[in-house]
C-alpha atoms as a PDB file:
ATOM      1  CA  UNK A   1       0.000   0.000   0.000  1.00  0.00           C
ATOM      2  CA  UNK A   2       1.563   3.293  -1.282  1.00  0.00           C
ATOM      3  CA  UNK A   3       0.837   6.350   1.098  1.00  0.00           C
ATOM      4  CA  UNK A   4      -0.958   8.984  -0.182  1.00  0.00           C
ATOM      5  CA  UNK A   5       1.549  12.428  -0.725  1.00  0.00           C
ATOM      6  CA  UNK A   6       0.982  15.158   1.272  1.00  0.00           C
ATOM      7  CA  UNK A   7       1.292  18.525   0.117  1.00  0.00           C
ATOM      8  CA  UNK A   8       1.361  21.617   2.099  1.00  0.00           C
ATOM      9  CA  UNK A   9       0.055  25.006   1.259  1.00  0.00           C
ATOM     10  CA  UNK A  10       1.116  28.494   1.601  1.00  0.00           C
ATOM     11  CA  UNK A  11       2.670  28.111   5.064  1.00  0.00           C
ATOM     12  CA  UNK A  12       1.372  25.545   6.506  1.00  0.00           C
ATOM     13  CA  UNK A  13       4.138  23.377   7.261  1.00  0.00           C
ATOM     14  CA  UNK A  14       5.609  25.797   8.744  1.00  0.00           C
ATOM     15  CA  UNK A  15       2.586  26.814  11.480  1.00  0.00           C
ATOM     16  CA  UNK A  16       2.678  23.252  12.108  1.00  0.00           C
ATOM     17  CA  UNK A  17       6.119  23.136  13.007  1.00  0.00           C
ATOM     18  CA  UNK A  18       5.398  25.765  15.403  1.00  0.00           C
ATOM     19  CA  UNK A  19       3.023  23.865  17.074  1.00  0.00           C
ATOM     20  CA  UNK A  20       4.508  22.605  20.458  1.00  0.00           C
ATOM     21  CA  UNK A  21       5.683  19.278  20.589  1.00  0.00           C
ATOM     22  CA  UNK A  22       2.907  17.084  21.344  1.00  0.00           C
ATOM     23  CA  UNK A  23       0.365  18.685  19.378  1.00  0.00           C
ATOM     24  CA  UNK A  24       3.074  18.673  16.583  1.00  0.00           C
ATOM     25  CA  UNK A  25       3.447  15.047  17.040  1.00  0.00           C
ATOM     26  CA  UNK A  26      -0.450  14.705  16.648  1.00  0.00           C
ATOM     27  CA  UNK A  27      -0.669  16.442  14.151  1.00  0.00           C
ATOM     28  CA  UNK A  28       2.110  14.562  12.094  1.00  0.00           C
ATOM     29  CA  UNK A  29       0.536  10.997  13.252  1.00  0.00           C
ATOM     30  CA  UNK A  30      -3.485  11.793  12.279  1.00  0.00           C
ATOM     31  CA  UNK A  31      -1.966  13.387   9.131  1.00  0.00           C
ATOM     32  CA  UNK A  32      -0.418   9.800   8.463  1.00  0.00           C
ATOM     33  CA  UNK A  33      -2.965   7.792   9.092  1.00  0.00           C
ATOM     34  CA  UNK A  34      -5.289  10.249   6.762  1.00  0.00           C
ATOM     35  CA  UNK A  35      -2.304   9.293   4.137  1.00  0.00           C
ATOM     36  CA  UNK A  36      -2.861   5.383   4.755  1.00  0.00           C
ATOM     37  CA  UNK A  37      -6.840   6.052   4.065  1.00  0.00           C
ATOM     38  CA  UNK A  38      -7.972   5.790   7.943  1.00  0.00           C
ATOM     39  CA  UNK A  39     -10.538   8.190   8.908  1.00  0.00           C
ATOM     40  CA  UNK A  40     -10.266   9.675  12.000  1.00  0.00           C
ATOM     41  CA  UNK A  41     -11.779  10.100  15.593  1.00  0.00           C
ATOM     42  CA  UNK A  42     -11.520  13.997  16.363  1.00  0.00           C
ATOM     43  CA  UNK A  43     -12.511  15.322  12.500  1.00  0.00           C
ATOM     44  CA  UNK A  44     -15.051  17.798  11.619  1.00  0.00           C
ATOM     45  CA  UNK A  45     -16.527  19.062   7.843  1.00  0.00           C
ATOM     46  CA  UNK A  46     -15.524  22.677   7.343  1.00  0.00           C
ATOM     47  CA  UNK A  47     -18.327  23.379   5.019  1.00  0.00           C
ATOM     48  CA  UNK A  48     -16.998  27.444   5.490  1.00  0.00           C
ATOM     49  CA  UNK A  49     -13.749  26.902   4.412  1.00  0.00           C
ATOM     50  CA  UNK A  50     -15.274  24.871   1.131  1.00  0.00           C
ATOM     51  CA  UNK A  51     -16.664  21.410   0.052  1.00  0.00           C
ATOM     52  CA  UNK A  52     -14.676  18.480   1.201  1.00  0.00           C
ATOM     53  CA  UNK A  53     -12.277  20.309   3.927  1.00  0.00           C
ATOM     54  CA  UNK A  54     -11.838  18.726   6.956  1.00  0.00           C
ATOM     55  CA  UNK A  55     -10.699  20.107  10.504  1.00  0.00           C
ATOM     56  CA  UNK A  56      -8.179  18.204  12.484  1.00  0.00           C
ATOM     57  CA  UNK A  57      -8.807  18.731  16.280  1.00  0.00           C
ATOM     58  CA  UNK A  58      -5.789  18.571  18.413  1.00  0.00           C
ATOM     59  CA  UNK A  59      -6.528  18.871  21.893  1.00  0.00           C
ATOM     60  CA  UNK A  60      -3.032  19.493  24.313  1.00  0.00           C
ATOM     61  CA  UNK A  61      -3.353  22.762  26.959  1.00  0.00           C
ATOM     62  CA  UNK A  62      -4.228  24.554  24.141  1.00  0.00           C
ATOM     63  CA  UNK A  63      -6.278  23.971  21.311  1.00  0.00           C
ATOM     64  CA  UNK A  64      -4.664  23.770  17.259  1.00  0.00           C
ATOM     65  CA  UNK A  65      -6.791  23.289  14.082  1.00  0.00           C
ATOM     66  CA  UNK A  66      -5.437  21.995  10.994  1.00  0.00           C
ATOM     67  CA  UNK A  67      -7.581  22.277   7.669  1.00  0.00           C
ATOM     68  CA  UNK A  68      -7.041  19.745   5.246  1.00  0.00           C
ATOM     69  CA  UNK A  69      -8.372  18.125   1.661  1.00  0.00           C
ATOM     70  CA  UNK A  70      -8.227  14.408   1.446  1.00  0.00           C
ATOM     71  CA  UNK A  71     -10.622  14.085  -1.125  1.00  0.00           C
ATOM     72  CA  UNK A  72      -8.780  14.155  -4.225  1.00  0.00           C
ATOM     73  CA  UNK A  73      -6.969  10.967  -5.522  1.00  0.00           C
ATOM     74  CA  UNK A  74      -3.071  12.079  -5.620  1.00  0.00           C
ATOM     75  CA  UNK A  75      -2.875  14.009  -2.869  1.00  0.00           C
ATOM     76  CA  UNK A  76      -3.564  15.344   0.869  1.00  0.00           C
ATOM     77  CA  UNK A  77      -3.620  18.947   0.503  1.00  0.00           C
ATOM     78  CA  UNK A  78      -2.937  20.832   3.941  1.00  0.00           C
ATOM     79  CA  UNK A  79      -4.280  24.455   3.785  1.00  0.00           C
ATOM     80  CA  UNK A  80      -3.996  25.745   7.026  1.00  0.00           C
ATOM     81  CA  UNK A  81      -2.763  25.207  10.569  1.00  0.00           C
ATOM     82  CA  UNK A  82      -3.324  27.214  14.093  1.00  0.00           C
ATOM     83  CA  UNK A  83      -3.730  27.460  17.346  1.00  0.00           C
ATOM     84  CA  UNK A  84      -7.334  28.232  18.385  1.00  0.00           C
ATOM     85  CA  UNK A  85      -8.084  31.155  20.845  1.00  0.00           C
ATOM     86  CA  UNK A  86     -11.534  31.103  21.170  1.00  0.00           C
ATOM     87  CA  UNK A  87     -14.694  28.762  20.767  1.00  0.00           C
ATOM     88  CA  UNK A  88     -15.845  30.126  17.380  1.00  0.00           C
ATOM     89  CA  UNK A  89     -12.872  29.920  14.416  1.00  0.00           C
ATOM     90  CA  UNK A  90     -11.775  33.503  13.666  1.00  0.00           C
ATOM     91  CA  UNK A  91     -12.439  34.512  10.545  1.00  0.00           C
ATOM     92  CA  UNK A  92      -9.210  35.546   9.426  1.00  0.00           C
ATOM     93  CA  UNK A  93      -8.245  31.555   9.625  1.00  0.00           C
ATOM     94  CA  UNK A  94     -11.867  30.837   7.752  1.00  0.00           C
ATOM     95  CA  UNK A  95     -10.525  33.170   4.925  1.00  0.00           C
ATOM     96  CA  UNK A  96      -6.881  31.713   5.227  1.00  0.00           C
ATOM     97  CA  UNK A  97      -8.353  28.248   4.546  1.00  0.00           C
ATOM     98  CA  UNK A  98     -10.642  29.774   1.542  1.00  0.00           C
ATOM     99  CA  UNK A  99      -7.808  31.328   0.182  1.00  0.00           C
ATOM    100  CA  UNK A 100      -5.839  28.222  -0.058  1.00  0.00           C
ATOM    101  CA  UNK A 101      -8.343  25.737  -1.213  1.00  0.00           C
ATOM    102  CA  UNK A 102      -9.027  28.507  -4.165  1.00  0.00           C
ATOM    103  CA  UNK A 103      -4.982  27.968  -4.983  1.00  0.00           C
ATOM    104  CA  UNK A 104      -5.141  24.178  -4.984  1.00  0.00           C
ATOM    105  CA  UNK A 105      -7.854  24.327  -7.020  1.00  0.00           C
ATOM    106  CA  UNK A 106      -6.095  26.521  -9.626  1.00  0.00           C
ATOM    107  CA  UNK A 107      -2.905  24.615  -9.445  1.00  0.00           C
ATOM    108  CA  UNK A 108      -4.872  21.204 -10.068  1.00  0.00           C
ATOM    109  CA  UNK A 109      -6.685  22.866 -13.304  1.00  0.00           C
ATOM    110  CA  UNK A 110      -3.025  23.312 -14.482  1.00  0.00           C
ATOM    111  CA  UNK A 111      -1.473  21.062 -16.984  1.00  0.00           C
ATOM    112  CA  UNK A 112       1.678  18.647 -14.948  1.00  0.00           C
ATOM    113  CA  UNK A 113       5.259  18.942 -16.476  1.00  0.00           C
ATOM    114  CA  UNK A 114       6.865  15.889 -17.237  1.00  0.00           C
ATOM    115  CA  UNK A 115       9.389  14.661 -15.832  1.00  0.00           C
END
């Protein structure tokens, strides 16, 4: 079984890295098992953000989101990651997310170079 690629957006590898450890380390394992096909426990639709995104809940002393696409065949697209400071998702990160999925969906209309 080949693992599905994952392919972060804008900076979003870079927020997770941020992340402290342990939610960094959840992050990196429910990301994995999303690659292997799994669904997981702590998941929700983020209808806002667009069709198909999904929000990764990490739970540690503080609270991080990560949005992500798994619907598309060759790839896990990860649009946006953060640390939640309130109940309701800020907008800003709503319109971060939005912003993101709009680029994937651009770059997938795009004719691939060969190798």
């Amino acid at each position: 079984m080949s693992l599905k690629p994952v392919i972060w957006v804008g900076s979003s590898l870079d927020d997770v890295r941020a992340f402290p450890d342990v939610a960094r380390q959840r992050a990196g394992y429910n990301l994995h098992l999303v690659q292997l096909g799994l669904e997981l426990a702590d998941v929700k639709p983020m209808t806002s953000v667009g069709p198909g995104v999904l929000e990764l809940r990490i739970r540690t002393e503080r609270a991080h989101r990560v949005f992500y696409v798994a619907r598309f065949a060759e790839a896990i697209y990860v649009l946006h990651a953060f640390e939640k400071k309130s109940r309701k998702t800020a907008k800003s990160d709503i319109a971060r997310g939005q912003a993101r999925l709009r680029e994937v969906l651009v770059m997938r209309r795009l004719p691939r170079r060969k190798a």
